[in-house]
Each structure stands twice: as structure tokens, then as C-alpha cells.
Protein backbone atom coordinates (compact mmCIF):
# COMPACT_ATOMS: atom_id res chain seq x y z
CA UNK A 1 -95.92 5.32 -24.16
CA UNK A 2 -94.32 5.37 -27.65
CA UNK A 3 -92.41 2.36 -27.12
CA UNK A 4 -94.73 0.43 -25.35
CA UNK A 5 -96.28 -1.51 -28.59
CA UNK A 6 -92.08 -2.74 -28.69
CA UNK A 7 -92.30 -4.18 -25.11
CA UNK A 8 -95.92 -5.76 -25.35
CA UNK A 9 -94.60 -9.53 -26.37
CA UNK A 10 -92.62 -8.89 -22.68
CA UNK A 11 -95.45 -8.30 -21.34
CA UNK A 12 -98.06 -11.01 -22.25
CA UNK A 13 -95.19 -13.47 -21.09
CA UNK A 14 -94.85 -12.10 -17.78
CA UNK A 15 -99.03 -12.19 -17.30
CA UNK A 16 -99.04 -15.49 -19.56
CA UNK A 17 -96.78 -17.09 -17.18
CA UNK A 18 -96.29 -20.93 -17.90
CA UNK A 19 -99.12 -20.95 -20.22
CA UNK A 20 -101.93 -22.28 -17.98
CA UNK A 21 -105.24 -21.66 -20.19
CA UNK A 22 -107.54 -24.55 -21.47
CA UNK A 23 -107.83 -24.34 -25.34
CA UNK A 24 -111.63 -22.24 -25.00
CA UNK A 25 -109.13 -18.82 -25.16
CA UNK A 26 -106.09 -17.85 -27.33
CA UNK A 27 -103.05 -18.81 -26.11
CA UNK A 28 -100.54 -16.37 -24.60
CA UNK A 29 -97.21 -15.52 -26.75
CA UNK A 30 -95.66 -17.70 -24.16
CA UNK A 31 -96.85 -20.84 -25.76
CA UNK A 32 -94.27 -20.35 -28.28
CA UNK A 33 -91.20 -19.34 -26.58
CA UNK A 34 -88.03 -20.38 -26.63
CA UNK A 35 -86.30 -22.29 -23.60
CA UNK A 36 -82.78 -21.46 -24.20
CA UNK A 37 -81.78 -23.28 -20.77
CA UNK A 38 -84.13 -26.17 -21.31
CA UNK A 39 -81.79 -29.51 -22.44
CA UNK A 40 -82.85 -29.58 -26.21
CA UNK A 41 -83.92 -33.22 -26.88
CA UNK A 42 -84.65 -32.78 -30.79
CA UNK A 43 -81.54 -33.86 -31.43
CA UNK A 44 -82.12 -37.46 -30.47
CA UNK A 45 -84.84 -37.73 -33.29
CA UNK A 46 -83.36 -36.75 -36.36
CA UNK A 47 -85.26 -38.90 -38.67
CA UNK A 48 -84.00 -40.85 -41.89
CA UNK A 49 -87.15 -39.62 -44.29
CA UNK A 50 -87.08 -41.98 -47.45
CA UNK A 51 -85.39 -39.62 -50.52
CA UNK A 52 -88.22 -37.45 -51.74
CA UNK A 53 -89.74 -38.00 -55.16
CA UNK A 54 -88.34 -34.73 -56.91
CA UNK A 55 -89.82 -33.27 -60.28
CA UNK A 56 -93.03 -35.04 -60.38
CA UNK A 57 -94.97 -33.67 -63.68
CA UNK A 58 -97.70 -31.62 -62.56
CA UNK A 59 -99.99 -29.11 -64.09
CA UNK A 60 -103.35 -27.94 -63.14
CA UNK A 61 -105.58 -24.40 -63.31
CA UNK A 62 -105.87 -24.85 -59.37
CA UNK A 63 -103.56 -23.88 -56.69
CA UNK A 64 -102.70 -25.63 -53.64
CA UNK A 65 -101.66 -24.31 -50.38
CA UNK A 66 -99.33 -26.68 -48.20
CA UNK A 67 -99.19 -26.12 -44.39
CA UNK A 68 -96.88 -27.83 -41.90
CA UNK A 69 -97.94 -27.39 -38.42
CA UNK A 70 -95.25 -29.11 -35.57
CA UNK A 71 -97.20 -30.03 -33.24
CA UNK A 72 -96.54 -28.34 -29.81
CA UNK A 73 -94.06 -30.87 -27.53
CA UNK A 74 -93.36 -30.18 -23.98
CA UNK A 75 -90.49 -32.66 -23.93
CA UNK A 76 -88.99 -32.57 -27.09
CA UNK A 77 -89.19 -28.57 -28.17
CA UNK A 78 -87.45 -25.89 -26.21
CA UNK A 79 -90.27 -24.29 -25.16
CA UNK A 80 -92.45 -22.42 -21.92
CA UNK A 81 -94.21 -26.09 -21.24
CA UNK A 82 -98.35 -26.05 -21.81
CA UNK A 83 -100.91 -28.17 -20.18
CA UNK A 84 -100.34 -31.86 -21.22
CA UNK A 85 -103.31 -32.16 -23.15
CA UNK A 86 -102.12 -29.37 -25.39
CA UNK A 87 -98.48 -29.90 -25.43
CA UNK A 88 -98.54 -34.07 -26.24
CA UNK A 89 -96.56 -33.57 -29.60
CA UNK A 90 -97.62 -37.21 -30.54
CA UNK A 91 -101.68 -36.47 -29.79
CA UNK A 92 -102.72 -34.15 -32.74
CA UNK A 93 -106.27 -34.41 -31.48
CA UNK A 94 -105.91 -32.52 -28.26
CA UNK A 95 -102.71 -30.64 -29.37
CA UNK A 96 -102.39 -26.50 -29.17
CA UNK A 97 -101.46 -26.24 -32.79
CA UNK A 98 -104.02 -28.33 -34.30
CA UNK A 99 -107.28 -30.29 -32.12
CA UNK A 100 -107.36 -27.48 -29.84
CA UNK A 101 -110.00 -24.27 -30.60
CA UNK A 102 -107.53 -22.25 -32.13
CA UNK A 103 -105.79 -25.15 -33.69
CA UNK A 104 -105.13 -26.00 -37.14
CA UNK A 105 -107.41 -28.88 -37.71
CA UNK A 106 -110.22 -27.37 -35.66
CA UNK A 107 -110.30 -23.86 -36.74
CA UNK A 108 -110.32 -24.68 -40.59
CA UNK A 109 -112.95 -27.02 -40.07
CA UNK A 110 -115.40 -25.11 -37.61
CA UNK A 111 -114.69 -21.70 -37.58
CA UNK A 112 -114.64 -20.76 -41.29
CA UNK A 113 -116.91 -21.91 -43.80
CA UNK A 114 -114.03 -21.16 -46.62
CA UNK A 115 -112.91 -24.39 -47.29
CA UNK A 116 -114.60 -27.78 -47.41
CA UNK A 117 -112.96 -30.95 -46.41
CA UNK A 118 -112.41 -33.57 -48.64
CA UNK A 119 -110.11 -36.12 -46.57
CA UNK A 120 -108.27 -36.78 -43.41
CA UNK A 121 -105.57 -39.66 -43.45
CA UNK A 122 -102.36 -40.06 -41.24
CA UNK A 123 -99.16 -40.19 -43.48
CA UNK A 124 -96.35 -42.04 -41.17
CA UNK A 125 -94.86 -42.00 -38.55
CA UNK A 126 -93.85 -38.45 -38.72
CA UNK A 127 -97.27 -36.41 -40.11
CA UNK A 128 -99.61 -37.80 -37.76
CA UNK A 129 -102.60 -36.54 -39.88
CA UNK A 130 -103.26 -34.87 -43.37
CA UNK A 131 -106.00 -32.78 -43.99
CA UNK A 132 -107.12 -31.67 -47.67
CA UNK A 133 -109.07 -29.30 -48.39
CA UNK A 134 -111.15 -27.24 -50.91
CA UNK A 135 -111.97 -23.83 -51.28
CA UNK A 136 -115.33 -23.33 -51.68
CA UNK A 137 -115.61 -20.46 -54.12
CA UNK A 138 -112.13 -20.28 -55.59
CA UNK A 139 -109.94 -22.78 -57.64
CA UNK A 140 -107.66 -23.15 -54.25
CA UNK A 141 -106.62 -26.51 -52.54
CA UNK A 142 -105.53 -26.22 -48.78
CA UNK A 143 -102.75 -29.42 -47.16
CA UNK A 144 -102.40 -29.16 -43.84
CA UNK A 145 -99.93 -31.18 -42.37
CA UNK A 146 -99.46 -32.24 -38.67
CA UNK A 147 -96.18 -33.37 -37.94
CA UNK A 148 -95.20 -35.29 -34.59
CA UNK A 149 -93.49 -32.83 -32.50
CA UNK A 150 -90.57 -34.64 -31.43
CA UNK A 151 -89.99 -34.81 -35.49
CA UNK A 152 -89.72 -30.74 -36.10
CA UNK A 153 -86.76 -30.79 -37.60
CA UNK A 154 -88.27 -32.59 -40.35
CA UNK A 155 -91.28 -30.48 -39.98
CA UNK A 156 -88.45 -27.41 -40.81
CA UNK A 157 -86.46 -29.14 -43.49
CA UNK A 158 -89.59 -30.02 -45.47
CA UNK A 159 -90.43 -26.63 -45.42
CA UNK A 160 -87.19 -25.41 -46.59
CA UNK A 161 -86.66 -28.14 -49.30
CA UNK A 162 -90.42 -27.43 -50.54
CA UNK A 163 -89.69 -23.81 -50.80
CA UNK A 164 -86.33 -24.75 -53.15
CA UNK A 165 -88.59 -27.05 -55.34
CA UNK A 166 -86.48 -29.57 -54.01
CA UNK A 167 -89.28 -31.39 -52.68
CA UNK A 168 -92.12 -32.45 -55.38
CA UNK A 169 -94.83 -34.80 -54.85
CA UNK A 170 -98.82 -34.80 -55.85
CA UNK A 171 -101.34 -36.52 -54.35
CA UNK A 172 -104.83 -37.68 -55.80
CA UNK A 173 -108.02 -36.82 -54.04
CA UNK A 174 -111.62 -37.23 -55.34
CA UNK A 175 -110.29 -37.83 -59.03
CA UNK A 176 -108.17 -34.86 -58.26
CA UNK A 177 -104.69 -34.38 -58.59
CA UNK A 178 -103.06 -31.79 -56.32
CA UNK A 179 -99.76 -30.42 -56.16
CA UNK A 180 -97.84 -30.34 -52.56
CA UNK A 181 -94.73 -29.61 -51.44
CA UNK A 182 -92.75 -27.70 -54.19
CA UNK A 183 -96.14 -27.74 -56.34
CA UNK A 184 -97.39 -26.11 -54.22
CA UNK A 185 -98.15 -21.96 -55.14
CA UNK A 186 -97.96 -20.59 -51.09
CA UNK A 187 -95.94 -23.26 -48.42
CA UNK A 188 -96.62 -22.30 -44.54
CA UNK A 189 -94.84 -23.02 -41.10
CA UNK A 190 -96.62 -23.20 -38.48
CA UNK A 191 -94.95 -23.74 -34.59
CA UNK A 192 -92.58 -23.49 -32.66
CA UNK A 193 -89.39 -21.85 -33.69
CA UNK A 194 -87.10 -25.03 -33.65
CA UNK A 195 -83.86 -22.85 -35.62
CA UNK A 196 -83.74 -21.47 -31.77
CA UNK A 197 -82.97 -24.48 -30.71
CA UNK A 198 -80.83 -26.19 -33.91
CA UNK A 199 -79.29 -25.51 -36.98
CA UNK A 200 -79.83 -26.59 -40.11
CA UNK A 201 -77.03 -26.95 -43.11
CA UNK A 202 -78.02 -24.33 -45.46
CA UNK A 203 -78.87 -26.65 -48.90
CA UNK A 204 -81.90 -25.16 -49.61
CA UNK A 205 -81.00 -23.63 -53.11
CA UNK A 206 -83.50 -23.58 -55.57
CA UNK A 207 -84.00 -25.96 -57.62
CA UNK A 208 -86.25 -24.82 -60.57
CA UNK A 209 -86.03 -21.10 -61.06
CA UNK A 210 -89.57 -20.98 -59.87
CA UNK A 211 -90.20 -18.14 -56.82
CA UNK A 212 -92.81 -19.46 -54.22
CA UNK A 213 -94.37 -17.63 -51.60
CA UNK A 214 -93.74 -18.55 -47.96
CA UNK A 215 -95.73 -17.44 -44.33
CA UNK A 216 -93.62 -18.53 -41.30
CA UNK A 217 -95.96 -18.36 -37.93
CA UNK A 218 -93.02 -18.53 -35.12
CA UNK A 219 -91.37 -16.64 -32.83
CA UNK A 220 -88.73 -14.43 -34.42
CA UNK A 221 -88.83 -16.42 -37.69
CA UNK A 222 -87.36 -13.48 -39.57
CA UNK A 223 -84.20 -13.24 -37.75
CA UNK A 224 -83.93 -17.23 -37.49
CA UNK A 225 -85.39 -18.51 -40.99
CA UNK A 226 -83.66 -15.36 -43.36
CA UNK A 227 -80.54 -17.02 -43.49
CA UNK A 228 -82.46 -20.25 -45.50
CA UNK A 229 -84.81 -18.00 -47.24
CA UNK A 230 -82.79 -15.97 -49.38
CA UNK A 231 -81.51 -18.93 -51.29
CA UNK A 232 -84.69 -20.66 -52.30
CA UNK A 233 -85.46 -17.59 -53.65
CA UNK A 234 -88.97 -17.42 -51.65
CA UNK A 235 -91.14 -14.46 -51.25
CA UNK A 236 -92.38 -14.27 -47.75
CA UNK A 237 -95.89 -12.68 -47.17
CA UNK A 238 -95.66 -12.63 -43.44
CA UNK A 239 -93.05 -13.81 -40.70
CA UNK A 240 -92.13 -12.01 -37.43
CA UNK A 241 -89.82 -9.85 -35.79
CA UNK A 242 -91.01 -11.63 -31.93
CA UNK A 243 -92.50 -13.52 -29.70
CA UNK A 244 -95.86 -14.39 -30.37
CA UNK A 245 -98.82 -17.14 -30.41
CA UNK A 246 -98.98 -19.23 -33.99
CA UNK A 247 -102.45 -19.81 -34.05
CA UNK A 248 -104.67 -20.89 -36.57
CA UNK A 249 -106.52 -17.25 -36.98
CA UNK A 250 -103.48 -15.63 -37.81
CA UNK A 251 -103.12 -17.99 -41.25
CA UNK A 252 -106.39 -18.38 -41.70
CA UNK A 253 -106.67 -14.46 -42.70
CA UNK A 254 -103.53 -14.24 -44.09
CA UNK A 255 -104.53 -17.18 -46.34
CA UNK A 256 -108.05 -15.92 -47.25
CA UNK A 257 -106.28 -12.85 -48.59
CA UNK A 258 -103.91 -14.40 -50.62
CA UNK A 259 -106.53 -16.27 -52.71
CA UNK A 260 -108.40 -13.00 -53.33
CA UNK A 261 -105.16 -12.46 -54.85
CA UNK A 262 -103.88 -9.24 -52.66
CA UNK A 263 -100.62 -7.66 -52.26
CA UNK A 264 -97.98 -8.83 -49.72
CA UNK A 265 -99.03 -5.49 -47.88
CA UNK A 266 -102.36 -6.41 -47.69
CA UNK A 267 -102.18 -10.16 -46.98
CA UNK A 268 -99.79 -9.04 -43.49
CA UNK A 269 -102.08 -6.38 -42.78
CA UNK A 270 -104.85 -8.93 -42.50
CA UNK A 271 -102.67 -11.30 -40.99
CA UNK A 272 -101.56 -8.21 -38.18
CA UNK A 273 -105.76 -7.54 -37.64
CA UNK A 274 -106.40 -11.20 -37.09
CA UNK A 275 -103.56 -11.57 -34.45
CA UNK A 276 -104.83 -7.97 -32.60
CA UNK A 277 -108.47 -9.06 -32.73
CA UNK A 278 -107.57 -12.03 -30.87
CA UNK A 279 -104.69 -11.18 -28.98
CA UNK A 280 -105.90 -7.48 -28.20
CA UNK A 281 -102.36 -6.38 -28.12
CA UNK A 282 -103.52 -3.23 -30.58
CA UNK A 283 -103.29 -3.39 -34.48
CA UNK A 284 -99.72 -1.02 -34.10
CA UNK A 285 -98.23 -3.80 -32.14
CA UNK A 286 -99.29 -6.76 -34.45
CA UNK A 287 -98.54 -4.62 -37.26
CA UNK A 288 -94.79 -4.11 -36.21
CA UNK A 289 -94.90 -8.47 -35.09
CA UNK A 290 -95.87 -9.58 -38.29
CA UNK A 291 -94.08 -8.29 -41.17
CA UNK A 292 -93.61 -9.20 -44.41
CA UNK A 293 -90.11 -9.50 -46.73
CA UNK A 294 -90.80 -7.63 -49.09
């Protein structure tokens, strides 16, 4: 019995099977997995982003938080396939990682009263929608960002790049102006794992000297995203050592202890009590999934 919190992820897959739940429960860890054998399709939509505006002046007494979910994409992600609804990377509205109950876009805006939304636009082609959003008791801005999920490298890349401060950009909201990307104080990934299925050339050195903290909600994303991370010079709160389901609960806990300003220790621990108390896999096992680098 001392090992079994090690073989748990195993064992949700095998009772998850292909993933066959509506969006009323948390998923199973199988959502997120991994298709090694599946043909990877990604490849065929490596997108030409215009060149990113870099070093954009910005200073302000609030924070922002910038969040890219990839949407969830039976047919162009390597993973354990989901009911269509859910797995349509190119619906956000219906899609596992964002419209569904334990999505994104509908857990920030109905199951926590934290944070108040101030607008919803689509960007391009490529981030179907944009959500902003403001704490309601601290000085905190949240940008979540859905990206199509045929377009996850991109999803990945901005991540990486915004970590660096290679990527800089603001954006104005309500006579506002808030900091995303590399202004950003805390950048999140939220999806599937796509470094399982691709690689990326490691150019993600920092740019600025400035150390940003980083969450990384995918399977394995400590073995697959340390590589990047130790040159932008990122400190990561939480990522994982396995399988598991990146749901919106999970960062939503993480996130709420970050802007009461606790430790690394403390933000994974709440992160690790979100994921048992919806996953019930027991607080040793989601203690020992998510981790954090320090």
C-alpha cells in the first residue's frame, strides 16, 4: 500500500477509459494523455504569428496574471480522444478546457466570486477568445487566453517567449492599462502536454534580467518543459511529475494563493488540495503530482 499513491494516475486511466463523461463531473487524468501512437497532426499548423511587439513601456502598482489555455483537440493533439463537444479545439464554448464546468472560461466566471469580468473579445485566428479580468479585493488583473487547439504550438511558444520577456505587449481595458505576456508578474499553461508530441528549439533566453513566475497544468510538464525553463530564468510555483486532469480548480487555488502573496510551498499545497478535493485521489497523491521547482 505504500506505493499505491505512485500508481494512482495508472489507475484513473484504466477506470477513465476513453474519457466518456459529460462536462457536469471532473474529467479523468485521461483527458490529458498523451497518444504516442496517434499520427501527430500539429505539425501541419505551425503558424506564421506577426513579430511580437517587444519592450513595450509599462508600469503600474497592479499585477496581471496571463493564462494560455489550448483548447482540447481530438484531431490535432496527441491525445486519449473526448466527446466531440468537449474536444472541438476550434469551439471554445463547449470545449473541456474552457466552456465546459470545469473549464477556464466557466469556472472563473461562475464558480468563484474572486474576480470580476471586465471584457471578452476574440483576438485572431489563433486565441479564439480573451477574457480580462479583475480581482475583486486585490490590485490583481487575470488574461485568460483560449487558443485554437490545432494552434498549440503557438499556445507553447508564447508561453515560453513570455516567460523570457521576449514577448511584451499591454492592452487597455476600462481606461486601464494592463501588462500581458512578459508584463505580466505570474504566466500559466494550461492543456495538453504538446512537448510530448514536438519539440521546440530552445531560444527562450531571457531577455531582461527580470525572474517571472510560471504554473504549467499538463501531464508530466516537469520532465517535458525543464529543459526551456531553466533558461528564462522562471520560477515555477507548480508543474507535475504525471498524468493528470488540467482543470480550471487546480489554477484557480493555486492562483488565489499567489495573490495573498504565499510561498511556492504553500501556493502547490493549495494547488495539490484543489486537485484531491476534486479528483479524490488523496492529498499524498496530489501532493507528490503537483510539485513545485523550487
Amino acid at each position: 500500500m505504500k506505493y499505491f499513491f505512485l500508481l494512482w494516475p495508472i489507475m484513473l486511466m484504466v477506470l477513465g477509459g476513453g474519457c466518456g463523461n459529460t462536462n457536469q463531473n471532473p474529467s479523468p487524468v485521461s483527458a490529458g494523455i498523451s497518444v504516442q501512437t496517434k499520427k501527430n497532426t500539429s505539425e501541419k499548423f505551425r503558424r506564421q504569428e506577426p513579430k511580437p511587439r517587444q519592450n513595450i513601456p509599462y508600469t503600474s502598482p497592479s499585477k496581471t496574471i496571463h493564462v494560455m489555455v489550448a483548447l482540447a483537440d481530438n484531431r490535432h493533439q496527441g491525445i486519449v480522444p473526448v466527446p466531440e463537444r468537449l474536444g472541438n479545439g476550434q469551439k471554445p464554448e463547449t470545449n473541456l478546457y474552457w466552456g465546459a464546468a470545469f473549464g477556464v472560461k466557466n469556472y472563473f466566471i461562475r464558480k468563484t466570486r474572486d474576480w470580476r469580468l471586465l471584457k471578452s473579445e476574440k483576438v485572431n485566428d489563433t486565441v479564439l477568445e480573451r477574457l480580462v479580468f479583475r480581482h475583486r479585493n486585490k490590485n490583481f488583473y487575470l488574461v485568460a487566453d483560449a487558443y485554437d487547439g490545432r494552434y498549440i504550438r503557438q499556445a507553447i511558444t508564447d508561453f515560453l517567449q513570455s516567460l523570457a520577456g521576449q514577448r511584451k505587449d499591454t492592452l487597455h481595458v476600462r481606461g486601464q492599462t494592463v501588462g500581458i505576456y512578459g508584463n505580466a508578474s505570474l504566466v500559466a499553461y494550461a492543456g495538453h502536454d504538446g512537448l510530448m508530441d514536438f519539440r521546440l528549439e530552445n531560444t527562450f533566453r531571457n531577455a531582461d534580467g527580470r525572474r517571472r513566475d510560471a504554473i504549467i497544468l499538463a501531464c508530466m510538464s516537469r520532465d517535458y518543459f525543464e529543459p526551456y525553463l531553466y533558461s528564462t530564468q522562471a520560477r515555477v510555483l507548480v508543474w507535475t511529475t504525471g498524468l493528470m486532469a488540467p482543470e480550471a480548480y487546480t489554477l484557480h487555488d493555486a492562483i488565489a494563493a499567489y495573490t495573498e502573496g504565499q510561498s511556492p510551498a504553500q501556493i502547490r499545497l493549495a494547488a495539490a488540495r484543489a486537485y484531491h478535493r476534486y479528483q479524490k485521489c488523496g492529498l499524498r497523491a496530489a501532493k507528490h503530482l503537483l510539485v513545485s521547482g523550487e
